[in-house]
Protein backbone atom coordinates (compact mmCIF):
# COMPACT_ATOMS: atom_id res chain seq x y z
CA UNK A 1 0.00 0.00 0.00
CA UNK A 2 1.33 3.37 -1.01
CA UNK A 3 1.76 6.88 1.27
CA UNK A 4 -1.17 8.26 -0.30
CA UNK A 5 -3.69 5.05 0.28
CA UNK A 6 -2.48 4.85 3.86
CA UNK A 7 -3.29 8.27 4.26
CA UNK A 8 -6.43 8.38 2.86
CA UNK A 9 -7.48 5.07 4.43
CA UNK A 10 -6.54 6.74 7.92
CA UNK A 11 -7.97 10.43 7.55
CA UNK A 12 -11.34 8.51 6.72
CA UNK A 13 -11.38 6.06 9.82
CA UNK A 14 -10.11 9.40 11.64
CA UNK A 15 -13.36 10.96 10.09
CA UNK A 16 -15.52 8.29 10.86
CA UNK A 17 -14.76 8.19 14.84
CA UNK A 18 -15.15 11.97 14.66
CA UNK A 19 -18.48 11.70 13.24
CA UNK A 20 -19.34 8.90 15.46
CA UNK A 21 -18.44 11.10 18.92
CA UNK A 22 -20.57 14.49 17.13
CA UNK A 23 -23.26 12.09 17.11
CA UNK A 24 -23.03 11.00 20.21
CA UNK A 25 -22.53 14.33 21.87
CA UNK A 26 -25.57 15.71 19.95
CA UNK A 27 -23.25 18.19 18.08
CA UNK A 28 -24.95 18.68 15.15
CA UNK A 29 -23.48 20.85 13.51
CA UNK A 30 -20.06 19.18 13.93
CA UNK A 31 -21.83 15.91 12.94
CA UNK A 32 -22.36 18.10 9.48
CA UNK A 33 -19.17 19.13 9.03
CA UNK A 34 -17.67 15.31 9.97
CA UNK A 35 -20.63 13.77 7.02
CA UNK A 36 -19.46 16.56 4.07
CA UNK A 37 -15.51 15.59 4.86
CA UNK A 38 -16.11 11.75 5.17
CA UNK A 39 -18.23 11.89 1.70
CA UNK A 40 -15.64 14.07 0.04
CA UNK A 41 -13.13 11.81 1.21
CA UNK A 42 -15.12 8.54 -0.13
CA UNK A 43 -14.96 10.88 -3.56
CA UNK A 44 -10.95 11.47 -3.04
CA UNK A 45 -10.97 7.36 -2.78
CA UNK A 46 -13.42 6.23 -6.18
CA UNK A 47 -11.63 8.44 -7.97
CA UNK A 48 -8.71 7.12 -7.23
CA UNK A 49 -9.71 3.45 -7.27
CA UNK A 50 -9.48 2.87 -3.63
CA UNK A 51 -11.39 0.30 -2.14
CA UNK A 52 -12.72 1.52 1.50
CA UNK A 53 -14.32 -1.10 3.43
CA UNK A 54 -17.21 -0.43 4.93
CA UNK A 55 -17.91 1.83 8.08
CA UNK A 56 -18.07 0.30 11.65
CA UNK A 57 -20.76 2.52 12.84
């Protein structure tokens, strides 16, 4: 697996636990912000044929 792969993998599972504790702590708006950058990075991935397994959550 390359630098940029192992990056991206690890910003999105970063992403997802962030989204998961917004949730959690009823911050909405964070929970917003979390969604747009996990989906963007999802876009970064197809685009870029990277396979991202599916969240935990």
């Amino acid at each position: 697996m390359d630098a940029f792969t192992a990056g991206l993998l690890q910003r999105i599972k970063t992403t997802e636990s962030d989204l998961t504790r917004a949730r959690e702590t009823g911050d909405d708006f964070l929970a917003e912000v979390e969604l747009a950058e996990l989906e963007d990075l999802h876009r970064l991935a197809a685009e870029h044929g990277v396979e991202v397994a599916a969240p935990t959550h």
